[in-house]
N, C-alpha and C. Protein backbone atom coordinates (compact mmCIF):
# COMPACT_ATOMS: atom_id res chain seq x y z
N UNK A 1 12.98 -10.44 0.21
CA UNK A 1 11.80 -9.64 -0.08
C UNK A 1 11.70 -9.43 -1.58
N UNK A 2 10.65 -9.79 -1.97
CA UNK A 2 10.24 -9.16 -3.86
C UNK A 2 10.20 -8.15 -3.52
N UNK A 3 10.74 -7.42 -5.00
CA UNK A 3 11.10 -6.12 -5.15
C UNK A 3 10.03 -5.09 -5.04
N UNK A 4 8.65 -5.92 -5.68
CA UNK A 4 7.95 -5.16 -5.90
C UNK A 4 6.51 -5.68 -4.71
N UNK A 5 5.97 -5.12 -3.66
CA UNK A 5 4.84 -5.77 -2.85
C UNK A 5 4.23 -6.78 -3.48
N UNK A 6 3.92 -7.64 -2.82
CA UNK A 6 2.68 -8.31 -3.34
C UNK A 6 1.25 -7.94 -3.97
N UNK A 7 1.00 -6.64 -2.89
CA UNK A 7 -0.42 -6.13 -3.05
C UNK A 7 -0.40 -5.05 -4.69
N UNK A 8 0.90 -4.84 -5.15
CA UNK A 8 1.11 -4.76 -6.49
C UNK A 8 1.81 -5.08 -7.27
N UNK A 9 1.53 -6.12 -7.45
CA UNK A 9 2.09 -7.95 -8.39
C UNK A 9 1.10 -7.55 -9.44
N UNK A 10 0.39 -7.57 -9.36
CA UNK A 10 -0.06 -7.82 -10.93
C UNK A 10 -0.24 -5.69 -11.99
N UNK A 11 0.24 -5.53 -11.40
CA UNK A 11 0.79 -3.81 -12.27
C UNK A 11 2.00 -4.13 -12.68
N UNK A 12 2.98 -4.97 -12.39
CA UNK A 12 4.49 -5.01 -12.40
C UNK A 12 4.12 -5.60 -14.36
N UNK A 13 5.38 -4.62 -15.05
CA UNK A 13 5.68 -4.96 -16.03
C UNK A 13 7.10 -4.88 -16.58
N UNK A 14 7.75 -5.09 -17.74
CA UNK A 14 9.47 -4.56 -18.08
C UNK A 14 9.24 -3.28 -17.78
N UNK A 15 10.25 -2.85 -16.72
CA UNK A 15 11.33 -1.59 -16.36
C UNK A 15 11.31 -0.89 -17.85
N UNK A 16 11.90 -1.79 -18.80
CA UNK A 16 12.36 -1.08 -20.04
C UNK A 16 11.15 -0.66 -20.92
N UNK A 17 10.19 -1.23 -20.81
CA UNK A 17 8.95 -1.23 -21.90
C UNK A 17 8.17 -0.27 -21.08
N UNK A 18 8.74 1.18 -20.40
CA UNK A 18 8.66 2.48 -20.11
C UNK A 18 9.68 3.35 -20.32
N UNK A 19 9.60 4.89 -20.26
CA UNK A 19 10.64 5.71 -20.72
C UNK A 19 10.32 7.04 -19.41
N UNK A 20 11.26 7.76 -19.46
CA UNK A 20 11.68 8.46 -18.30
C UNK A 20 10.64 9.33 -19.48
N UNK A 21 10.24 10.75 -19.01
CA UNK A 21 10.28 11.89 -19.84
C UNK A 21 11.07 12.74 -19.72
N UNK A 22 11.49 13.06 -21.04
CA UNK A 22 12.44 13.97 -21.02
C UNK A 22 12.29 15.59 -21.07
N UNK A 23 10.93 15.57 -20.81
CA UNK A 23 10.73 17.06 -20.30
C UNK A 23 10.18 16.67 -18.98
N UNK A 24 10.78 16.37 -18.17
CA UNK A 24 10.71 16.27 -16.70
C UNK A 24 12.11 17.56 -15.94
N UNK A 25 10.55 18.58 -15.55
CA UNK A 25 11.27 19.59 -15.11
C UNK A 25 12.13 19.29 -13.54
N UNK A 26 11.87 18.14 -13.02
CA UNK A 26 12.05 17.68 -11.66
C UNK A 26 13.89 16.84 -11.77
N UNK A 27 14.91 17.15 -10.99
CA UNK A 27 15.88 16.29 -11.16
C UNK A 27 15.95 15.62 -9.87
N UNK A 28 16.86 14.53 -10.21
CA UNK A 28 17.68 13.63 -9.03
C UNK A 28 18.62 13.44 -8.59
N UNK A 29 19.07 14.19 -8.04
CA UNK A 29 20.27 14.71 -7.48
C UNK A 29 21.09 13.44 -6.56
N UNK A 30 22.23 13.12 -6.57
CA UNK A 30 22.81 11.61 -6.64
C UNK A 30 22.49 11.66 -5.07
N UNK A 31 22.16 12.36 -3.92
CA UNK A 31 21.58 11.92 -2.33
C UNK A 31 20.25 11.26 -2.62
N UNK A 32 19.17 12.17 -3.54
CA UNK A 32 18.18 11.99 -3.99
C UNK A 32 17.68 10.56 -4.62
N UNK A 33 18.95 10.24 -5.10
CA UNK A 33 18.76 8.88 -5.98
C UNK A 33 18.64 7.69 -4.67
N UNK A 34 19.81 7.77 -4.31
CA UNK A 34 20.41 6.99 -3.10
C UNK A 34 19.35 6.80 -1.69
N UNK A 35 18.39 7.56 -1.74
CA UNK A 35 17.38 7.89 -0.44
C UNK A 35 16.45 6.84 -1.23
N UNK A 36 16.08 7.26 -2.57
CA UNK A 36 15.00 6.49 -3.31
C UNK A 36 15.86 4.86 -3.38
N UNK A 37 16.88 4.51 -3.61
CA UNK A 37 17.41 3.59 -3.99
C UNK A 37 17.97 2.62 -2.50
N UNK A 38 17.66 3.13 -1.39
CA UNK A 38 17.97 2.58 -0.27
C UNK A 38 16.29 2.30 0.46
N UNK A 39 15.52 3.21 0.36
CA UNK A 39 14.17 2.65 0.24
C UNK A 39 13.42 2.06 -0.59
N UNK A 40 13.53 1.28 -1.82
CA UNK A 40 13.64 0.63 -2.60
C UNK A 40 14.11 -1.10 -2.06
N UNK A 41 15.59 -1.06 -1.92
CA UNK A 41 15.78 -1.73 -1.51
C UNK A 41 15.47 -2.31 0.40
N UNK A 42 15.38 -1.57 1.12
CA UNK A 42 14.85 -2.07 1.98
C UNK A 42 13.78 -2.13 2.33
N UNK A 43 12.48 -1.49 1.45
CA UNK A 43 10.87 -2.33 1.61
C UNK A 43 10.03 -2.26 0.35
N UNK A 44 10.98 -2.43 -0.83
CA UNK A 44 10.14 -2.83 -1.84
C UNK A 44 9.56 -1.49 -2.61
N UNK A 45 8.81 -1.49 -3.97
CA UNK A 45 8.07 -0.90 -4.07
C UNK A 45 6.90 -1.06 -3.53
N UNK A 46 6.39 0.48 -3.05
CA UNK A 46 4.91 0.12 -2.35
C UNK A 46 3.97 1.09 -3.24
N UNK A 47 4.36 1.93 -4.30
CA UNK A 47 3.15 3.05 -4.89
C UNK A 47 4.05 2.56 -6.36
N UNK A 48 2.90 2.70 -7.08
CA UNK A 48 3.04 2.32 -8.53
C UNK A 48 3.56 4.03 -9.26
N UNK A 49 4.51 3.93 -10.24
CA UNK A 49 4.79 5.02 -10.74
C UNK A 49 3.42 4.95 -11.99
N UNK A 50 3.36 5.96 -12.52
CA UNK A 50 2.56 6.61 -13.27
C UNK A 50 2.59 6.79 -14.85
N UNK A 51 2.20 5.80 -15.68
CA UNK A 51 2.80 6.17 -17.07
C UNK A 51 1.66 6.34 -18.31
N UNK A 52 1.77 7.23 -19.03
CA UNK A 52 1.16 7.42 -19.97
C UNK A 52 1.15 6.41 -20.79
N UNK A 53 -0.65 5.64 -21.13
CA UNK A 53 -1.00 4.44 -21.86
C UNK A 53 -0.22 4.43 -22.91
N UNK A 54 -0.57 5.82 -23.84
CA UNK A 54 -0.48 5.98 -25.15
C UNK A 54 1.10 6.25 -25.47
N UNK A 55 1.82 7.12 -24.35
CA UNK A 55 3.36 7.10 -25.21
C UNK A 55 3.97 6.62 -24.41
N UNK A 56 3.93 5.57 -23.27
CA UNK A 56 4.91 5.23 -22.23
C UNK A 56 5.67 5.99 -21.82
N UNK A 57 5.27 6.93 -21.52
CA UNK A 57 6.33 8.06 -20.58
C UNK A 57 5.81 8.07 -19.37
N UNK A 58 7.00 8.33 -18.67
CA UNK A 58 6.63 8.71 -17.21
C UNK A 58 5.57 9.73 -16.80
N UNK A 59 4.70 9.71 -15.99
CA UNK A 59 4.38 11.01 -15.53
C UNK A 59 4.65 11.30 -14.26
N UNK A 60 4.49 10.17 -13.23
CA UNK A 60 5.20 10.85 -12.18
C UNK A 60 5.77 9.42 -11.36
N UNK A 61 7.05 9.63 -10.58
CA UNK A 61 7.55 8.47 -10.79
C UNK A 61 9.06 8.20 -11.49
N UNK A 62 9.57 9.15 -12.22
CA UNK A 62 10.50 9.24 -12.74
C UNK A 62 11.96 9.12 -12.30
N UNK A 63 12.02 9.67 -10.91
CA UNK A 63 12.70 9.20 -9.67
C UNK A 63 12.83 7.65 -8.99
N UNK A 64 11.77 7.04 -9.18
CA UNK A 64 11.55 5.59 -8.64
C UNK A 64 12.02 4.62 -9.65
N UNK A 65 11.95 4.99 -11.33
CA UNK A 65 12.02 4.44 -12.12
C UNK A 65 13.56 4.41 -12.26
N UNK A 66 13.92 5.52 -12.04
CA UNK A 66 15.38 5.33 -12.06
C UNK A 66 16.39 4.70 -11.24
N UNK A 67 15.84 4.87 -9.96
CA UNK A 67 16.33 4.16 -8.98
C UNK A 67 16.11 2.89 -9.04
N UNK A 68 15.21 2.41 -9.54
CA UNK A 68 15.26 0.68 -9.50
C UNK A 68 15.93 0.50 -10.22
N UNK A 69 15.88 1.24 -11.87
CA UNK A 69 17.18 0.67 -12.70
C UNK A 69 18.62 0.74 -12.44
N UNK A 70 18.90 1.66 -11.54
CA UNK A 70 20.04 1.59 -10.81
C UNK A 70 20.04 0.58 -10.12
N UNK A 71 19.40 -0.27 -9.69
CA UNK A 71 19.35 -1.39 -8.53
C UNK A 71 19.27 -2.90 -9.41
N UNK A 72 18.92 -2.16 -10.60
CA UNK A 72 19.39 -3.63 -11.97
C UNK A 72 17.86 -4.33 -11.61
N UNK A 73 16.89 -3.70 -11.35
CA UNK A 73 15.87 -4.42 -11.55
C UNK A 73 15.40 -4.25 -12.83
N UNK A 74 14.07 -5.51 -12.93
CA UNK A 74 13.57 -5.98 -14.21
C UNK A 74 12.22 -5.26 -14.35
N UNK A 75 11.37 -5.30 -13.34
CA UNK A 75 10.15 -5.03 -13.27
C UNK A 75 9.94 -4.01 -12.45
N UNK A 76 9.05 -3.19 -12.91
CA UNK A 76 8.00 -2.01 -12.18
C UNK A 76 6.64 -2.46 -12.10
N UNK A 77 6.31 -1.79 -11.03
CA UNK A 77 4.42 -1.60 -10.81
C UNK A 77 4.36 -0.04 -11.45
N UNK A 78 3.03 -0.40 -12.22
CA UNK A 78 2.73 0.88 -13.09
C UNK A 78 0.94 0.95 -12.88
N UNK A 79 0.75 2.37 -13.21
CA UNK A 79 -0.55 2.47 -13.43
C UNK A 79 -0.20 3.56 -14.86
N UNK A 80 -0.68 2.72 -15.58
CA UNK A 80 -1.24 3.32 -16.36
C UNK A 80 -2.11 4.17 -16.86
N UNK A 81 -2.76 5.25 -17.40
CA UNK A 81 -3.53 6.67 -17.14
C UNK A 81 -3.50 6.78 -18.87
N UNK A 82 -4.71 7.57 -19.57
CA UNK A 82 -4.72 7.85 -20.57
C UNK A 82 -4.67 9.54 -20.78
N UNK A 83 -3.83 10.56 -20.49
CA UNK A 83 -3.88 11.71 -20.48
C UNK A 83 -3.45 12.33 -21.58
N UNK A 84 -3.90 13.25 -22.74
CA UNK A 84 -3.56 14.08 -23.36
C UNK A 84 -2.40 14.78 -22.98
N UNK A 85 -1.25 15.76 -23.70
CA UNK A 85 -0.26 15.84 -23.35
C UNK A 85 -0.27 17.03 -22.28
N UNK A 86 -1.20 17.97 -22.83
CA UNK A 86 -1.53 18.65 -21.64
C UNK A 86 -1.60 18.63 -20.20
N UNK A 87 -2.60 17.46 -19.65
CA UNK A 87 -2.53 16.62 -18.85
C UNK A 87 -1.65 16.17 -18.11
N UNK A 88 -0.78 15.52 -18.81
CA UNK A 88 0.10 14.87 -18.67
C UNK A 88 1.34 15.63 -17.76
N UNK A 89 1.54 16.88 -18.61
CA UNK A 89 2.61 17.85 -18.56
C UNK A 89 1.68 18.64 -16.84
N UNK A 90 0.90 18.91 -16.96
CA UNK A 90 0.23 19.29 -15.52
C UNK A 90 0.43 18.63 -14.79
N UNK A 91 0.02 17.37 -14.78
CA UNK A 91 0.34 16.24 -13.51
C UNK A 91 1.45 15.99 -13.07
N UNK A 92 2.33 15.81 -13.99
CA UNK A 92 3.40 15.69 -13.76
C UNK A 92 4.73 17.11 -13.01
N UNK A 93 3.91 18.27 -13.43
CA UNK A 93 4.07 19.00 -12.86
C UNK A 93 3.95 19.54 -11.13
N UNK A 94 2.34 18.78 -10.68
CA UNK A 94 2.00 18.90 -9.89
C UNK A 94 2.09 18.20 -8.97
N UNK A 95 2.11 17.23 -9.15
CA UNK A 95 3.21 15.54 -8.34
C UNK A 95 4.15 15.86 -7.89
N UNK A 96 5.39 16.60 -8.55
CA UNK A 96 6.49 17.24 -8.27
C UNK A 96 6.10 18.33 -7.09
N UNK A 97 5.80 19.45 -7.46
CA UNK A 97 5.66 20.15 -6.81
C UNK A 97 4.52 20.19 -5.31
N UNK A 98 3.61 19.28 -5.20
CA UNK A 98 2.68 18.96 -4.26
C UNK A 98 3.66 18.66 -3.16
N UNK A 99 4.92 17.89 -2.93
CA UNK A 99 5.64 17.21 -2.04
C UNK A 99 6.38 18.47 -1.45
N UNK A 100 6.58 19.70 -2.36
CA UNK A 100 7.48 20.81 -2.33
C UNK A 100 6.57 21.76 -0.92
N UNK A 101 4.73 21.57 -1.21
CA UNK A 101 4.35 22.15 -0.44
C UNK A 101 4.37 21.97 1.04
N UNK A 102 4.29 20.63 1.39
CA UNK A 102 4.03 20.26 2.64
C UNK A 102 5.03 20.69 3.31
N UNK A 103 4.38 20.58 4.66
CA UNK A 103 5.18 20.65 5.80
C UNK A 103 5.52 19.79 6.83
N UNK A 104 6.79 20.05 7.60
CA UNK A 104 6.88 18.96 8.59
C UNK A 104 6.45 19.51 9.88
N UNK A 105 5.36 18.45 10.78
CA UNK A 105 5.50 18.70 12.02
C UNK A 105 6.52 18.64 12.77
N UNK A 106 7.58 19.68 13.26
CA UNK A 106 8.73 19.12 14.30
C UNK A 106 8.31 18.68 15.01
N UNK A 107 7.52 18.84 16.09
CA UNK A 107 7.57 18.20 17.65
C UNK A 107 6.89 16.51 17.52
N UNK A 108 6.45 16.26 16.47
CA UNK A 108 6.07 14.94 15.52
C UNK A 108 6.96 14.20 15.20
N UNK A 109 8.10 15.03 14.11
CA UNK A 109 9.21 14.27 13.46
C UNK A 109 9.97 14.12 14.32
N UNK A 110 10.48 15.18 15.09
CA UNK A 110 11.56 14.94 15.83
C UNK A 110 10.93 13.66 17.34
N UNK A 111 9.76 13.44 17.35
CA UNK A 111 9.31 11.97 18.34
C UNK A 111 9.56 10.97 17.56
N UNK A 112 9.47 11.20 16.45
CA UNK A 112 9.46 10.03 15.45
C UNK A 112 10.70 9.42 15.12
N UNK A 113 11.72 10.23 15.38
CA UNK A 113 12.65 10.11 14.71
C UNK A 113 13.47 10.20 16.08
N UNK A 114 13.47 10.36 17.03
CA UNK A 114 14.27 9.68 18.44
C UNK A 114 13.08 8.06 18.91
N UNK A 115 12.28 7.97 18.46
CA UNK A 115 11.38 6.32 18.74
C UNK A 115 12.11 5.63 17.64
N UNK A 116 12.76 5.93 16.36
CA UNK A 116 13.75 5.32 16.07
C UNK A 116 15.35 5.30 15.71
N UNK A 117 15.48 5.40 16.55
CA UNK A 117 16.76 5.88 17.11
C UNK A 117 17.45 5.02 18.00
N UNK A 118 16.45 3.51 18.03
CA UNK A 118 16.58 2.54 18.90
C UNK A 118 18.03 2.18 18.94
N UNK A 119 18.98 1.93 17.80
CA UNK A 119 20.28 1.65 17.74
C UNK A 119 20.29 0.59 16.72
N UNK A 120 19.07 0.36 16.50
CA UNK A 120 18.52 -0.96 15.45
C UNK A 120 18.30 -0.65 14.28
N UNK A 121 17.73 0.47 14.27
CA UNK A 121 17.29 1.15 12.89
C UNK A 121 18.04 1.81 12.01
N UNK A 122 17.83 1.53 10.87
CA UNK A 122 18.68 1.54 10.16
C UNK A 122 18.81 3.55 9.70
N UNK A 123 19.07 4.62 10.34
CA UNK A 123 18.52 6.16 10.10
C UNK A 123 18.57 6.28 8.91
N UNK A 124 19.75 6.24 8.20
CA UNK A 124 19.54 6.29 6.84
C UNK A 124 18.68 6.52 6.20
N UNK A 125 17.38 5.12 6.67
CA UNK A 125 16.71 4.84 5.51
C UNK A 125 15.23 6.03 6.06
N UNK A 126 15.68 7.19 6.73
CA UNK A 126 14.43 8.11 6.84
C UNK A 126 14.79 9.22 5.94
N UNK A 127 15.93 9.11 5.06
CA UNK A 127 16.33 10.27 3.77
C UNK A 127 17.02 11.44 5.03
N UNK A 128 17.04 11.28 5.83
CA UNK A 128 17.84 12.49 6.62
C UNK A 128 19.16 12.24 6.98
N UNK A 129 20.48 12.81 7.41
CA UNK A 129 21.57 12.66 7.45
C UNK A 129 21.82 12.83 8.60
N UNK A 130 22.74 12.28 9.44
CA UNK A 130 23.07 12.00 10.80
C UNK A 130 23.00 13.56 11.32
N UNK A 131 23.76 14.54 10.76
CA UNK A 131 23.96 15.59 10.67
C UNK A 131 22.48 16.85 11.05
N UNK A 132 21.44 16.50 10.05
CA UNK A 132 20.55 16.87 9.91
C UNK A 132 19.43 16.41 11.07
N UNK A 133 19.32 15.30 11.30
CA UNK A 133 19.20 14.68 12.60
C UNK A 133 18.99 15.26 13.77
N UNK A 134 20.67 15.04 14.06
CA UNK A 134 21.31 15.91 15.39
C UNK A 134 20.82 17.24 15.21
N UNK A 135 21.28 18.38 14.13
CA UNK A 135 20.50 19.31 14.79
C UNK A 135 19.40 19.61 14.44
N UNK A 136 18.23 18.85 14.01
CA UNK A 136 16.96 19.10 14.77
C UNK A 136 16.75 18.59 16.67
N UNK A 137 17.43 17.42 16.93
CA UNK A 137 17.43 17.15 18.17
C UNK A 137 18.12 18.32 18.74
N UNK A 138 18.82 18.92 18.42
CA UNK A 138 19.81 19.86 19.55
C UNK A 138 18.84 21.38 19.41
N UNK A 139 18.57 21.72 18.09
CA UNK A 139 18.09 22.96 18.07
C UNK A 139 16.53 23.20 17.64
N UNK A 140 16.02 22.33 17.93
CA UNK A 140 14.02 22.42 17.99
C UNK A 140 14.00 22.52 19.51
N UNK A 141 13.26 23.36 19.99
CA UNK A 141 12.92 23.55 20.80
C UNK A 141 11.70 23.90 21.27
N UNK A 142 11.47 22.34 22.41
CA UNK A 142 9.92 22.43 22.92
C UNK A 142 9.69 23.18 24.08
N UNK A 143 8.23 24.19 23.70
CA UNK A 143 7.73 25.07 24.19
C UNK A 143 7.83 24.29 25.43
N UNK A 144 7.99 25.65 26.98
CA UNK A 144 7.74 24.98 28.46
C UNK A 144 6.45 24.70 28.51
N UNK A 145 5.99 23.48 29.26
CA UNK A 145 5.34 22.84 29.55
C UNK A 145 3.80 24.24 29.35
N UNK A 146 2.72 23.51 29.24
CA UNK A 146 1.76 24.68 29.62
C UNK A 146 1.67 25.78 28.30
N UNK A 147 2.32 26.34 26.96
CA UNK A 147 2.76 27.01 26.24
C UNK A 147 2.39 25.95 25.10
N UNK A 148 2.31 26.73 23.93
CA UNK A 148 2.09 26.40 22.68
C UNK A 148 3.16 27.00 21.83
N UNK A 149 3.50 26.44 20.66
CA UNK A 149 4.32 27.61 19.35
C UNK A 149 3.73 28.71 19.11
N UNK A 150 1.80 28.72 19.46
CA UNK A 150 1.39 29.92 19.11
C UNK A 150 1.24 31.31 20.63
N UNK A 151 1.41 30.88 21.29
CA UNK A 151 1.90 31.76 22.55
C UNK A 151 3.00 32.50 22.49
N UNK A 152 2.51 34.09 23.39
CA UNK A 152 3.41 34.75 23.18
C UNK A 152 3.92 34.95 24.42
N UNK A 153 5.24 34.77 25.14
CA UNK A 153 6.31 35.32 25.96
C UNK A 153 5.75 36.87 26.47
N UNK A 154 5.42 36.97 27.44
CA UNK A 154 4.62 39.11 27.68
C UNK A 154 6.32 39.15 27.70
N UNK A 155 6.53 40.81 27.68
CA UNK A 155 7.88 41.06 27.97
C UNK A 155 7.67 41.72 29.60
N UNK A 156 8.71 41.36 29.81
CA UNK A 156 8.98 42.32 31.34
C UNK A 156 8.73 43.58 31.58
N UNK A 157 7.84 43.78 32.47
CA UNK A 157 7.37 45.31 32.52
C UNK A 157 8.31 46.14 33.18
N UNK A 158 9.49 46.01 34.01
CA UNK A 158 10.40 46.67 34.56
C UNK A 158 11.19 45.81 34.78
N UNK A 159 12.50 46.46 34.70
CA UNK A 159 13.90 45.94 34.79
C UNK A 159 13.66 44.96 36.29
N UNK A 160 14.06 43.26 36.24
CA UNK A 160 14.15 43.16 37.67
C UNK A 160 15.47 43.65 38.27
N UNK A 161 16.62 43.76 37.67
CA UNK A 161 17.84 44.45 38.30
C UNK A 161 18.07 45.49 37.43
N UNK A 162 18.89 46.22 38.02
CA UNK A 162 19.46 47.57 37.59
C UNK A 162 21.01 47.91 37.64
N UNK A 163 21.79 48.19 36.58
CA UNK A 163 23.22 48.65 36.69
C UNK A 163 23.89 48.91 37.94
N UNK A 164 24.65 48.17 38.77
CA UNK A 164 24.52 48.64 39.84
C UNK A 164 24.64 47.79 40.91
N UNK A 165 23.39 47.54 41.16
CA UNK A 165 22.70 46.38 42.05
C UNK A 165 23.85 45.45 42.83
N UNK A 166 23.69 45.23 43.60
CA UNK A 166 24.71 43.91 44.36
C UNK A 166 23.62 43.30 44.54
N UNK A 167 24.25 41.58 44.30
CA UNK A 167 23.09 40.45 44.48
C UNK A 167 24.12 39.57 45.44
N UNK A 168 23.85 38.75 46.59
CA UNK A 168 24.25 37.99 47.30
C UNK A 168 23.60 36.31 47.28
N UNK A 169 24.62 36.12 46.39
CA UNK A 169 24.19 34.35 46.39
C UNK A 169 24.81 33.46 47.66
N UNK A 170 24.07 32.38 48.03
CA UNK A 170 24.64 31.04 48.71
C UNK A 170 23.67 31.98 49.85
């Protein structure tokens, strides 16, 4: 597989003839690298990182950029953007933090993520840890049938047993 898709072959330029920024409030923490650097290698780049025309700095992307150079590649897909530094420093801000907002559907992820679970797939490469995994499978728990997450349980209006009580099973 080329490193970089086909459908962005012609953005690909030198790795080196870009620069990380070094006011990149965002780090990559060596799992972080390794998630980017194992999806990387097993389907390519598919989104172009982001670099400022005028000073070749990163704007967002800084994570991807690193990880390929960890992977000893030559070439990136880039888009290029002409932003004032202002700009720049916003976007890059907000790129970061936009991913921070979302949320995950459980009863989604966790289908998603037992449909591959085939024995084939490689888990790894979904950035989650075997660990992390398992207990969403063990401890998400789907509402009984008929019930929503937004339903409420009534509570019991009187004790059905009482201190006391003899119950006769069988």
């Amino acid at each position: 597989m080329d490193k970089v898709i086909e459908a962005l072959s012609s953005l690909k330029i030198p790795l080196e003839s870009v620069k990380q920024d070094p006011r990149n409030a965002r780090h990559h923490p060596a799992r972080n690298l390794k998630a980017i650097m194992d999806s990387l290698d097993a389907y390519g780049q598919r989104k172009p990182i982001v670099v400022n025309a005028k000073t070749k700095t990163i704007e967002a992307g800084n994570g991807m950029w690193e990880a390929a150079q960890a992977l000893g590649w030559d070439e990136i897909a880039v888009a290029f953007v002409k932003d004032d530094k202002a700009v720049a420093s916003a976007y890059g801000v907000m790129d970061n933090q936009s991913a921070l907002l979302a949320e995950w559907d459980l009863p989604t992820l966790k289908d998603l993520l037992e449909e591959l679970d085939d024995g084939e797939t490689n888990m790894e490469l979904t950035g989650f840890t075997a660990e992390e995994i398992e207990d969403l499978m063990t401890q998400f728990h789907v509402p009984a049938e008929g019930l929503t997450d937004d339903d409420e349980i009534p509570e019991p209006k009187e004790a059905i047993c009482r201190a006391g009580d003899l119950w006769e099973l069988g």
